[in-house]
C-alpha atoms as a PDB file:
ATOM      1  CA  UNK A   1     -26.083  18.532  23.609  1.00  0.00           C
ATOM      2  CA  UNK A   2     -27.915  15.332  21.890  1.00  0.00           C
ATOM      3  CA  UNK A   3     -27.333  12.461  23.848  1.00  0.00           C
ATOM      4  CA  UNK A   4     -25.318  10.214  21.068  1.00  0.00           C
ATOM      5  CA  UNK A   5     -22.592  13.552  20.917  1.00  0.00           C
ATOM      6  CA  UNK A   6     -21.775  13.148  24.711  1.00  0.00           C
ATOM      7  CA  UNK A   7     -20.453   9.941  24.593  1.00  0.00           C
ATOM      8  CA  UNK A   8     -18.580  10.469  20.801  1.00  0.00           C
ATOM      9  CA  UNK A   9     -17.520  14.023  21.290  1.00  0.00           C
ATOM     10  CA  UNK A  10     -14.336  13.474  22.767  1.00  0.00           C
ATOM     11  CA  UNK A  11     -13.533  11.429  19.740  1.00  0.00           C
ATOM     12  CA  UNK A  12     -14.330  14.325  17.069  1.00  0.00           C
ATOM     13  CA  UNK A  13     -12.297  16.361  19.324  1.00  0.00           C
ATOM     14  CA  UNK A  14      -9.137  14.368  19.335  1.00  0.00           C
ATOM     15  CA  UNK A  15      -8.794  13.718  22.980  1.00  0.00           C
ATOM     16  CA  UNK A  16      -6.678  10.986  24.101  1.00  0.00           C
ATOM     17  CA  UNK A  17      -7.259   8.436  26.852  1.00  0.00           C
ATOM     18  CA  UNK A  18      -4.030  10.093  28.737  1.00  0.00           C
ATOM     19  CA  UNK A  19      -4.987  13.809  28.358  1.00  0.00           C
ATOM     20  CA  UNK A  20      -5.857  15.711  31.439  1.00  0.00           C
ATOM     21  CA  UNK A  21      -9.558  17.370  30.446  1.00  0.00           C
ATOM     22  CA  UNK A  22     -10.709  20.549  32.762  1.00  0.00           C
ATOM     23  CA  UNK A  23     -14.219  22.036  32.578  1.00  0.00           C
ATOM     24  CA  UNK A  24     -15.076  25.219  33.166  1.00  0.00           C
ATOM     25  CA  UNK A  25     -18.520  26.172  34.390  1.00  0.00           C
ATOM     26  CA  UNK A  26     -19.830  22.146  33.888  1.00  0.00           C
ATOM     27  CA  UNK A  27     -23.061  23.061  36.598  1.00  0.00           C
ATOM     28  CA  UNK A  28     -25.585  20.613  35.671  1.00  0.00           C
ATOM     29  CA  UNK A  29     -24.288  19.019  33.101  1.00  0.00           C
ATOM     30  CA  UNK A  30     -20.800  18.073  32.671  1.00  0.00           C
ATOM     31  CA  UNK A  31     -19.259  16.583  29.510  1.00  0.00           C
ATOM     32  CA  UNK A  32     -18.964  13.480  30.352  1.00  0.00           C
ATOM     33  CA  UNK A  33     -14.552  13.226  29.301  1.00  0.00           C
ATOM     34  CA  UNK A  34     -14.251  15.974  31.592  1.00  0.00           C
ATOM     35  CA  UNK A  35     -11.925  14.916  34.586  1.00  0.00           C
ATOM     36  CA  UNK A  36     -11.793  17.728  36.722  1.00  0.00           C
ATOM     37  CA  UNK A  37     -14.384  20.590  37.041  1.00  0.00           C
ATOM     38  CA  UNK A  38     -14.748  24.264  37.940  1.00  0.00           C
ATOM     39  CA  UNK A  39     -17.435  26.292  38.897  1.00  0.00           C
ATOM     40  CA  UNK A  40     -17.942  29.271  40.819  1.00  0.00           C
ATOM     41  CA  UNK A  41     -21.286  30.025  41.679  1.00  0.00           C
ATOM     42  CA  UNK A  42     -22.175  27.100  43.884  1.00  0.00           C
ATOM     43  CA  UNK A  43     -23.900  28.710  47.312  1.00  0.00           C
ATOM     44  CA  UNK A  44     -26.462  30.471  44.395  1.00  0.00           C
ATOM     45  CA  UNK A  45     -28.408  29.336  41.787  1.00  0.00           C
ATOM     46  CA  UNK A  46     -28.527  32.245  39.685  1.00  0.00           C
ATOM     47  CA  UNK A  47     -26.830  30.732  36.793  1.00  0.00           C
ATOM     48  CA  UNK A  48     -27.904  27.091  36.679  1.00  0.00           C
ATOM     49  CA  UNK A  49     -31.122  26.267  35.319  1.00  0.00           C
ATOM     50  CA  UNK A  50     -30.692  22.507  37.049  1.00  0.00           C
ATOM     51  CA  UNK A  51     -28.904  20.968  39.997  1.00  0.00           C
ATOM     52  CA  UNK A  52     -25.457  20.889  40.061  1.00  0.00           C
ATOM     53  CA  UNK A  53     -23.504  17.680  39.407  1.00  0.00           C
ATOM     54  CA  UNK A  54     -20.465  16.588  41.144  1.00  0.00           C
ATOM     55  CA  UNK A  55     -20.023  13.167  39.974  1.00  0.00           C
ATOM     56  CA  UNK A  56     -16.229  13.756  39.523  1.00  0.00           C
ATOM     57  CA  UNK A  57     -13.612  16.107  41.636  1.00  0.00           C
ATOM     58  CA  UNK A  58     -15.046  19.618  41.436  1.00  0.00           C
ATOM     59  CA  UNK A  59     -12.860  23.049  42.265  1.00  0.00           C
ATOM     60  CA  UNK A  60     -14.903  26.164  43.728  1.00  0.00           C
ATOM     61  CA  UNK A  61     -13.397  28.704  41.281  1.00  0.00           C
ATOM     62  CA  UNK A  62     -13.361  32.415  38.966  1.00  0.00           C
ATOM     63  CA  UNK A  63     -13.139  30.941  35.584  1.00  0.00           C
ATOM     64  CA  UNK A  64     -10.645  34.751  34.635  1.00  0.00           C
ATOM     65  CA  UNK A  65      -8.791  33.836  37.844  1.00  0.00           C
ATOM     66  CA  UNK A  66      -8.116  29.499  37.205  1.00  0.00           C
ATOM     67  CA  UNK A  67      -6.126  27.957  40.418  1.00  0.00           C
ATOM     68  CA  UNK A  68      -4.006  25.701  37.943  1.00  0.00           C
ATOM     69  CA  UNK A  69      -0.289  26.013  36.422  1.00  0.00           C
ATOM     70  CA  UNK A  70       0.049  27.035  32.873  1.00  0.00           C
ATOM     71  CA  UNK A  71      -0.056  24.910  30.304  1.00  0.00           C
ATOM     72  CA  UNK A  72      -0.772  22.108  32.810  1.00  0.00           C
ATOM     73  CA  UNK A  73      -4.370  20.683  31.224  1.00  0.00           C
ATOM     74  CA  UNK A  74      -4.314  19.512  28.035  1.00  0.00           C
ATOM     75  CA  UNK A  75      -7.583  20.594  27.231  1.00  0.00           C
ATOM     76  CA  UNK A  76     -10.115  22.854  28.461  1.00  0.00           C
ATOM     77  CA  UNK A  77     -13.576  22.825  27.980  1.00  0.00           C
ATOM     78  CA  UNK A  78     -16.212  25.151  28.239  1.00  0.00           C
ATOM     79  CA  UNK A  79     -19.396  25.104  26.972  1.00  0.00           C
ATOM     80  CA  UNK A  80     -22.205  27.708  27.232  1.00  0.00           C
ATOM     81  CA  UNK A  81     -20.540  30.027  30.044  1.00  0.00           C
ATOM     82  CA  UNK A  82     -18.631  32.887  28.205  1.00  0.00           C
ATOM     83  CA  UNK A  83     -21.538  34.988  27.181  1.00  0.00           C
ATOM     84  CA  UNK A  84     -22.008  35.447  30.500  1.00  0.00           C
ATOM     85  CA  UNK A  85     -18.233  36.754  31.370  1.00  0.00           C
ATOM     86  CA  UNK A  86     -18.277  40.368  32.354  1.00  0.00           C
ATOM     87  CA  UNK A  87     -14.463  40.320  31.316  1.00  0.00           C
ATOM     88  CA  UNK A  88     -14.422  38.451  28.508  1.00  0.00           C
ATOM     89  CA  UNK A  89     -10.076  39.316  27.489  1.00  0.00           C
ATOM     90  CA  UNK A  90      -9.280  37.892  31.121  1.00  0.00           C
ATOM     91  CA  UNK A  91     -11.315  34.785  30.919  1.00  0.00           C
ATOM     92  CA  UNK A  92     -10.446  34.145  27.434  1.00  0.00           C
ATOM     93  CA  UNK A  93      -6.253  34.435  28.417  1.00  0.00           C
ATOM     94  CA  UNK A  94      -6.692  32.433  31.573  1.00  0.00           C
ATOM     95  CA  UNK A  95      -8.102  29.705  29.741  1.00  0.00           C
ATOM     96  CA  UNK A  96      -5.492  29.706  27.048  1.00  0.00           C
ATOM     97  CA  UNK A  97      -2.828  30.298  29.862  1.00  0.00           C
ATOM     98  CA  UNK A  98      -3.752  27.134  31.529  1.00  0.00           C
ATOM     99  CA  UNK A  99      -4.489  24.374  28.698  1.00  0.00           C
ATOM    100  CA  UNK A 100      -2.975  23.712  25.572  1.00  0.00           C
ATOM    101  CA  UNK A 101      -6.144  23.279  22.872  1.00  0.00           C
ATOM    102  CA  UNK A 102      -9.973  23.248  23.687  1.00  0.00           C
ATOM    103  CA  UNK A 103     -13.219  23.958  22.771  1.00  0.00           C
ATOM    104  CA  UNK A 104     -15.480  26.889  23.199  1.00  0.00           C
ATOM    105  CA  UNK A 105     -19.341  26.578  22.897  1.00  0.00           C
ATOM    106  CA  UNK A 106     -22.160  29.538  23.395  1.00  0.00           C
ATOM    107  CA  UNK A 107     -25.013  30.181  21.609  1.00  0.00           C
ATOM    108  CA  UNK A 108     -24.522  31.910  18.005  1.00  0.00           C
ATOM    109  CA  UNK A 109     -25.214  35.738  18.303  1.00  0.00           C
ATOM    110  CA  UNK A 110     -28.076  35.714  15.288  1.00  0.00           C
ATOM    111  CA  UNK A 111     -29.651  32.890  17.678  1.00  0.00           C
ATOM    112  CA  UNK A 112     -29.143  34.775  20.767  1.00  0.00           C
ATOM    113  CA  UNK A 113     -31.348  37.937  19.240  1.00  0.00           C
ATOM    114  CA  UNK A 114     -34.223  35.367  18.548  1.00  0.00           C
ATOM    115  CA  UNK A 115     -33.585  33.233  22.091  1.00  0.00           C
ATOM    116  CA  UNK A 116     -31.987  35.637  24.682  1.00  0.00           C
ATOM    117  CA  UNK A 117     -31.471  34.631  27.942  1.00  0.00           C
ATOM    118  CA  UNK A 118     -31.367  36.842  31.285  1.00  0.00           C
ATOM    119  CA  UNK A 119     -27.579  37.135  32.136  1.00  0.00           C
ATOM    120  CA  UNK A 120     -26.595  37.064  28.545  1.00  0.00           C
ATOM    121  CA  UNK A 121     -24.115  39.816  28.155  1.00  0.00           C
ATOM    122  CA  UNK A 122     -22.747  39.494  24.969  1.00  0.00           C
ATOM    123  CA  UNK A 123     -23.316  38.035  21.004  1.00  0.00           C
ATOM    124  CA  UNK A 124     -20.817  35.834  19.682  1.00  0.00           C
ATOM    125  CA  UNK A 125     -19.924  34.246  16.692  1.00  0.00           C
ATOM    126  CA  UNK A 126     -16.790  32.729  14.950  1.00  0.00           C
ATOM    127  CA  UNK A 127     -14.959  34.380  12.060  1.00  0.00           C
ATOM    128  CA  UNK A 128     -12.369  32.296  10.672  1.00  0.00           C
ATOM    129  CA  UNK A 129     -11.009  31.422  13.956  1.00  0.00           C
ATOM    130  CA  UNK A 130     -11.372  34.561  15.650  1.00  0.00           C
ATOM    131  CA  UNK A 131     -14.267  34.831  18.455  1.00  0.00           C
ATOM    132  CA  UNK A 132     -16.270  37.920  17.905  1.00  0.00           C
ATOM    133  CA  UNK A 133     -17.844  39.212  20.764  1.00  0.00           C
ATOM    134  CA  UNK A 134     -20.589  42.305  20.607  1.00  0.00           C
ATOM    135  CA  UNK A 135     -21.622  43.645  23.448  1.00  0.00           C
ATOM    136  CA  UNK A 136     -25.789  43.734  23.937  1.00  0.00           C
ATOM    137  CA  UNK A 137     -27.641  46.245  25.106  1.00  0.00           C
ATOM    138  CA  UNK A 138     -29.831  44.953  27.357  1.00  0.00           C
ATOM    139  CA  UNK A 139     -30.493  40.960  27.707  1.00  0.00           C
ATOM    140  CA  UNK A 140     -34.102  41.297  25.521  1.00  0.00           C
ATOM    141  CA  UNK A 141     -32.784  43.559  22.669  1.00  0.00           C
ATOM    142  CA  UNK A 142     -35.745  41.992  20.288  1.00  0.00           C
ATOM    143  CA  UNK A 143     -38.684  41.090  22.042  1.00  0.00           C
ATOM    144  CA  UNK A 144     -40.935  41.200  19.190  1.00  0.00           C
ATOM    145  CA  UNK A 145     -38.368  38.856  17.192  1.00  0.00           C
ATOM    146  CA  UNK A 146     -38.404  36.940  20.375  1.00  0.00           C
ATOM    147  CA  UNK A 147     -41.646  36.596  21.149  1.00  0.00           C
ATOM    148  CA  UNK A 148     -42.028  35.474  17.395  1.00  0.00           C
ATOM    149  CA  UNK A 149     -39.638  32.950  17.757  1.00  0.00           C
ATOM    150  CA  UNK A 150     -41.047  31.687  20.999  1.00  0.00           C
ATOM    151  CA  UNK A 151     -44.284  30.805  18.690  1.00  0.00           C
ATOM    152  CA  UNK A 152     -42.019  28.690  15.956  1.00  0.00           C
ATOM    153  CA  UNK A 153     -40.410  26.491  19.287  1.00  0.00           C
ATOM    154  CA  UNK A 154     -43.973  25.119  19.980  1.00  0.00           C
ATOM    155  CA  UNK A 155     -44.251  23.699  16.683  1.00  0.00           C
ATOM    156  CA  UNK A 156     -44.057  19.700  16.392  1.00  0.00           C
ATOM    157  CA  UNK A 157     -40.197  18.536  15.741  1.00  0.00           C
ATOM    158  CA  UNK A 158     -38.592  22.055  16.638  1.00  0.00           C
ATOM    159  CA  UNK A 159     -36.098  20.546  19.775  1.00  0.00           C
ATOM    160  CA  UNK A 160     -35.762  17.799  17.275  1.00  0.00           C
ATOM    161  CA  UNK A 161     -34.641  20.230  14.480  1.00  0.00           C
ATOM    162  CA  UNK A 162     -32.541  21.872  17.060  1.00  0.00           C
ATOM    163  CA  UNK A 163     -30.406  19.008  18.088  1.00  0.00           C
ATOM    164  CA  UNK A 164     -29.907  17.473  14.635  1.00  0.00           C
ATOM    165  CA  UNK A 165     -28.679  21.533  13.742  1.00  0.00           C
ATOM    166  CA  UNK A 166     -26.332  22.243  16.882  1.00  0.00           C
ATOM    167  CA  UNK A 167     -23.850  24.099  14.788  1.00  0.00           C
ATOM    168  CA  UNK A 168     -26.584  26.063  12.948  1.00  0.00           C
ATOM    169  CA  UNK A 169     -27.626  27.776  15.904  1.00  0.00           C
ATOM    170  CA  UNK A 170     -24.349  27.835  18.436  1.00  0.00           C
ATOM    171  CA  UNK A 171     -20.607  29.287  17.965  1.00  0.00           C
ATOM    172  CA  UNK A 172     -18.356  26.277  18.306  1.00  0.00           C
ATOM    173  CA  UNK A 173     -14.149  26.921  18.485  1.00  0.00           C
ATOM    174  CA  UNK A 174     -11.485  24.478  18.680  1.00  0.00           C
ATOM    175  CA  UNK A 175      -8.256  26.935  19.790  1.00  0.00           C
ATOM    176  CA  UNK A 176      -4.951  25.450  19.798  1.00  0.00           C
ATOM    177  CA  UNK A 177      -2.227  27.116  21.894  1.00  0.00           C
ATOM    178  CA  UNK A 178      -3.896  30.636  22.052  1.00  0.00           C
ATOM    179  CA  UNK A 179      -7.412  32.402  21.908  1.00  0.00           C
ATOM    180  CA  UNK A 180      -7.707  35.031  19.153  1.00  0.00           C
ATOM    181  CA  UNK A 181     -10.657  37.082  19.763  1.00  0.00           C
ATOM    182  CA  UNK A 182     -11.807  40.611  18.837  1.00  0.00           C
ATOM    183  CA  UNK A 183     -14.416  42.541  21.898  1.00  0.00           C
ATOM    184  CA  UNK A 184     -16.549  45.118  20.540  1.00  0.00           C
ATOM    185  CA  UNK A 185     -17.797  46.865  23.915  1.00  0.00           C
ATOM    186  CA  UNK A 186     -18.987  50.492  23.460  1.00  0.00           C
ATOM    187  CA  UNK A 187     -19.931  51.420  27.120  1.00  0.00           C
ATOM    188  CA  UNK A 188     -19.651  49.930  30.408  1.00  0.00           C
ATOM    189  CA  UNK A 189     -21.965  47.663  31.505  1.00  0.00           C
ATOM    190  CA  UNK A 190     -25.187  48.617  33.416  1.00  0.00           C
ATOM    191  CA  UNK A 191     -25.846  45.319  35.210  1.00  0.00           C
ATOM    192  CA  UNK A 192     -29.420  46.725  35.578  1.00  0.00           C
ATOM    193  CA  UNK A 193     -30.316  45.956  32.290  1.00  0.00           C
ATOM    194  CA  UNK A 194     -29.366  41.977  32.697  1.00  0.00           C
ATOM    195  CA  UNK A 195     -31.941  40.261  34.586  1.00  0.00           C
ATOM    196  CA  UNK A 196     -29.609  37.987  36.001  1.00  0.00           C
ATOM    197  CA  UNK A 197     -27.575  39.065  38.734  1.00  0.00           C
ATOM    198  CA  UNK A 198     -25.657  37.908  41.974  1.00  0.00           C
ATOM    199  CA  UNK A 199     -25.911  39.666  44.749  1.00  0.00           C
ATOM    200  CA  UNK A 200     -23.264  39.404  47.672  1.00  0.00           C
ATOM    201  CA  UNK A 201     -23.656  36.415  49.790  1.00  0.00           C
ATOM    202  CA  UNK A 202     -22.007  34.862  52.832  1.00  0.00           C
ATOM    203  CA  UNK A 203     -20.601  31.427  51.539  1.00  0.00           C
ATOM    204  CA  UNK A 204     -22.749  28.648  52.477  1.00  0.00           C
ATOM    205  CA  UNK A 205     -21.851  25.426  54.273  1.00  0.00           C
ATOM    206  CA  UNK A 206     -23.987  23.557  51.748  1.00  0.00           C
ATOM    207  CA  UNK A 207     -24.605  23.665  48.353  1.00  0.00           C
ATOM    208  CA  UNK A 208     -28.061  25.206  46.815  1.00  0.00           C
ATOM    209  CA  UNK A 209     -29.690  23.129  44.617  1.00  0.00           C
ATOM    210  CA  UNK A 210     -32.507  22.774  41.518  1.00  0.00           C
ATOM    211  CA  UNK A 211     -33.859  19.642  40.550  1.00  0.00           C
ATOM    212  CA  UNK A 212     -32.038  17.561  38.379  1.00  0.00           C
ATOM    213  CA  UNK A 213     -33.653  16.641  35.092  1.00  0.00           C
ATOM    214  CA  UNK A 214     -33.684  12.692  34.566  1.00  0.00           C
ATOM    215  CA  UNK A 215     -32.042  12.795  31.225  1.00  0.00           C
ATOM    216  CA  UNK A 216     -28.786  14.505  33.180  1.00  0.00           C
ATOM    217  CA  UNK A 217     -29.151  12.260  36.627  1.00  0.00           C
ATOM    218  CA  UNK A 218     -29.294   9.089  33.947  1.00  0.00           C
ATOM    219  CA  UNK A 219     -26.038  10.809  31.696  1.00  0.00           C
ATOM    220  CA  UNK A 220     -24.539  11.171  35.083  1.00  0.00           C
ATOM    221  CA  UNK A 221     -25.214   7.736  36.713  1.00  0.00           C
ATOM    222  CA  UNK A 222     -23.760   6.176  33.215  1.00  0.00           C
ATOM    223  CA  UNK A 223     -20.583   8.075  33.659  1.00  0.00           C
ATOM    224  CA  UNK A 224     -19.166   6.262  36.456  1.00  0.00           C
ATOM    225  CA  UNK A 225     -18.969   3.290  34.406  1.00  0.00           C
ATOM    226  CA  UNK A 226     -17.858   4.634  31.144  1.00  0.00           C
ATOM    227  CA  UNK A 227     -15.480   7.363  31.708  1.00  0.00           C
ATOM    228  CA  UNK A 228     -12.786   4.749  33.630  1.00  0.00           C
ATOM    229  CA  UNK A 229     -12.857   3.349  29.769  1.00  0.00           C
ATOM    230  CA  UNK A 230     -11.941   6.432  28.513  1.00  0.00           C
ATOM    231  CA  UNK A 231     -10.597   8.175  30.541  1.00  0.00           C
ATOM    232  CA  UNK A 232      -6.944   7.460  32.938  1.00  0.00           C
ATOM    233  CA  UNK A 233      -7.447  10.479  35.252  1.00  0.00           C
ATOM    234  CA  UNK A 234     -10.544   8.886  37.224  1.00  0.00           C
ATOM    235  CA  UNK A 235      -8.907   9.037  40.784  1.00  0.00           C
ATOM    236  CA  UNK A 236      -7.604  12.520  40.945  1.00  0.00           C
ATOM    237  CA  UNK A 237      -5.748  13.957  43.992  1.00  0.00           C
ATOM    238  CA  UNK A 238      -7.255  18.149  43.978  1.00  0.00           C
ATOM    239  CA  UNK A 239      -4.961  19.429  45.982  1.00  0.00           C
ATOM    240  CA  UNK A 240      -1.882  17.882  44.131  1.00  0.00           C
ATOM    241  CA  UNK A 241      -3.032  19.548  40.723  1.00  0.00           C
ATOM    242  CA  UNK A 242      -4.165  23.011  41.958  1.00  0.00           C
ATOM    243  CA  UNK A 243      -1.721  26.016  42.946  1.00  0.00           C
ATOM    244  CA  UNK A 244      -1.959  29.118  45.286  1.00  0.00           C
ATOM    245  CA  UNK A 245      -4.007  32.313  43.368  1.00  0.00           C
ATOM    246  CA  UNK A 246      -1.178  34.654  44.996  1.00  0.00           C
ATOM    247  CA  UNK A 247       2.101  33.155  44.359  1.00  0.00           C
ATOM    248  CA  UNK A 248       1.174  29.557  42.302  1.00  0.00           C
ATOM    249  CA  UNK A 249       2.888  27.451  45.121  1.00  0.00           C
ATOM    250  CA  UNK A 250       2.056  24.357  45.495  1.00  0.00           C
ATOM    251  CA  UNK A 251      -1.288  23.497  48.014  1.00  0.00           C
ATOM    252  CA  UNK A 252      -1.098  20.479  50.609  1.00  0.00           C
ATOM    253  CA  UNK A 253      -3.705  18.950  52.714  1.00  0.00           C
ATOM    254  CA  UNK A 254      -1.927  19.051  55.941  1.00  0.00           C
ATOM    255  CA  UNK A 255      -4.864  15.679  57.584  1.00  0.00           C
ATOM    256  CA  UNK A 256      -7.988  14.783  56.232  1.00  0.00           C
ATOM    257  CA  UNK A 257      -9.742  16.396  59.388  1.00  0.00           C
ATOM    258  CA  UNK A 258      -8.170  19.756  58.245  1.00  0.00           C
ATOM    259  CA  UNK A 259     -10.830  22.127  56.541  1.00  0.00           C
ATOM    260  CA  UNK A 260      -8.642  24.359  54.747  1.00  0.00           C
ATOM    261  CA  UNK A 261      -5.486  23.487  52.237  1.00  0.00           C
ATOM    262  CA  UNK A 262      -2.068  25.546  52.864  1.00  0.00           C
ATOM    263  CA  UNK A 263       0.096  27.184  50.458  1.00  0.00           C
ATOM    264  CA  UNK A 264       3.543  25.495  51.063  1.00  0.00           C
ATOM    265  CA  UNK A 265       5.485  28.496  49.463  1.00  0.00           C
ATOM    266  CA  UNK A 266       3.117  31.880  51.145  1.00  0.00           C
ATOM    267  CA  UNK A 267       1.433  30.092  53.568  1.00  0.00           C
ATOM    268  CA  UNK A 268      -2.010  31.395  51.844  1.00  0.00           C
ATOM    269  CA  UNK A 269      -4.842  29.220  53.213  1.00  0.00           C
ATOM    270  CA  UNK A 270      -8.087  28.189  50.811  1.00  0.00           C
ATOM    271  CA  UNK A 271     -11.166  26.315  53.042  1.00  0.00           C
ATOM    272  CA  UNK A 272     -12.877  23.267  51.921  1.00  0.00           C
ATOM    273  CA  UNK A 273     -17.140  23.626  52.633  1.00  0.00           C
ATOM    274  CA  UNK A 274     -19.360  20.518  51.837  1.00  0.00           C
ATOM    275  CA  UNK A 275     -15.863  18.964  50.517  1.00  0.00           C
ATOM    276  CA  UNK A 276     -15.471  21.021  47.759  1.00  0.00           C
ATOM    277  CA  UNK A 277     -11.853  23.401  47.556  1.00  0.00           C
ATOM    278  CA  UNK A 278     -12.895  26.716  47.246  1.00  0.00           C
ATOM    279  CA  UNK A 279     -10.260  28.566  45.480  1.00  0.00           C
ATOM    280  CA  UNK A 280     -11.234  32.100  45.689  1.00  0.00           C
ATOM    281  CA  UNK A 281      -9.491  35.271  46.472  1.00  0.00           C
ATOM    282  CA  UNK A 282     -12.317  36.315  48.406  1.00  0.00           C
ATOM    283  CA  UNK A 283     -12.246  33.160  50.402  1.00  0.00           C
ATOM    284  CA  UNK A 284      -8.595  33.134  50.965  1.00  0.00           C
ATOM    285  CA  UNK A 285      -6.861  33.863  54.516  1.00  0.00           C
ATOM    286  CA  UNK A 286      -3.389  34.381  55.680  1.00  0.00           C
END
């Protein structure tokens, strides 16, 4: 995103100083009126192309499987992530279960055919409201478009062209109340094809890491002091806002030497590693 949009975006988009803003899949670079953020894949770095920042409170979470009450954000965010969904319908109703409007960002399909990406599973564009979603192939359905393309990016002013063209080349939706979306799948997917893939992993006390470009460490560092001007959700309690995945009780923090929040209605336990909450059924203990 150009630099000027991140710090006027939240103006286009009609968010108020009061609304509660979630992210979904922020990894290295978060918008910056986002107040809470999600992201699964922290112990790998599969999906991130730089480090991750946590410059606000950050959930450990399955983007189809969101920890939070419905209707309880008033908007959701999330920006460059669902093309890489396996199950698109379930991420696309959990994030209209939880918030009330948001906005959806991934790259155009047309685009995608000349620019693909390992771990790209599907093209998607807006019709008239509706996200269409087609399911590729392989990630590289065109590499002699591709490679092509890759020729045009290296001449002078293309990045520049880019930026000043966002909405030429990615599908942007504003949804209010519900998702409509249409999934045009033909097969099931053969993961083999995608270059990108996680493998099973033990979760990690830490957190793995890329570099961080400057231009995100200096968005970042510039955050801190704007966001308390537009934002009034800068000191955020995590537990207080989050509910059980089994039963959507309520979680508490029993001390702040405890390592693991408690599910006050099924007794469910969630751990917190490196200080993040890790809200994941696969993480969860009785």
């Amino acid at each position: 995103m150009p630099l000027l949009n991140y710090f006027v975006c939240h103006r286009t988009l009609g968010i108020k100083r009061h609304d509660l803003v979630l992210e979904i899949g922020s990894g290295g670079d978060p918008f910056l009126r986002s107040d809470i953020l999600v992201d699964q894949f922290v112990d790998d770095e599969v999906e991130r192309h730089t480090g991750l920042i946590i410059d606000r409170p950050l959930v450990v979470a399955d983007g189809a499987d969101l920890p939070f009450p419905s209707k309880s954000v008033d908007y959701v965010i999330c920006a460059h992530v669902l093309e890489h969904v396996p199950n698109p319908a379930k991420f696309l109703d959990e994030l209209s279960r939880v918030g009330k409007r948001g906005l959806i960002i991934t790259p155009k399909g047309d685009y995608d055919k000349l620019h693909p990406k390992g771990g790209h599973i599907w093209y998607v564009w807006n019709v008239d409201g509706t996200l269409l979603l087609k399911q590729k192939e392989s990630w590289n359905e065109y590499p002699d478009i591709r490679e092509y393309f890759h020729q045009m990016v290296r001449l002078p002013g293309f990045w520049k062209l880019f930026d000043q063209s966002y909405p030429f080349f990615n599908t942007i939706l504003e949804w209010d109340g519900t998702i409509r979306y249409q999934i045009h799948q033909d097969k099931q997917f053969d993961f083999s094809k995608f270059r990108k893939v996680h493998t099973h992993h033990e979760p990690s006390e830490g957190i793995v890491q890329k570099p961080t470009p400057s231009k995100q460490k200096i968005k970042a560092r510039m955050a801190r002091f704007v966001r308390p001007l537009i934002s009034a959700h800068t000191n955020i309690d995590v537990p207080r806002i989050v509910c059980c995945l089994l039963c959507g009780g309520k979680l508490s923090l029993m001390s702040h030497a405890d390592t693991y929040v408690t599910c006050s209605r099924c007794e469910t336990r969630f751990p917190i590693r490196a200080g993040l909450l890790r809200l994941l059924r696969e993480e969860m203990t009785h």
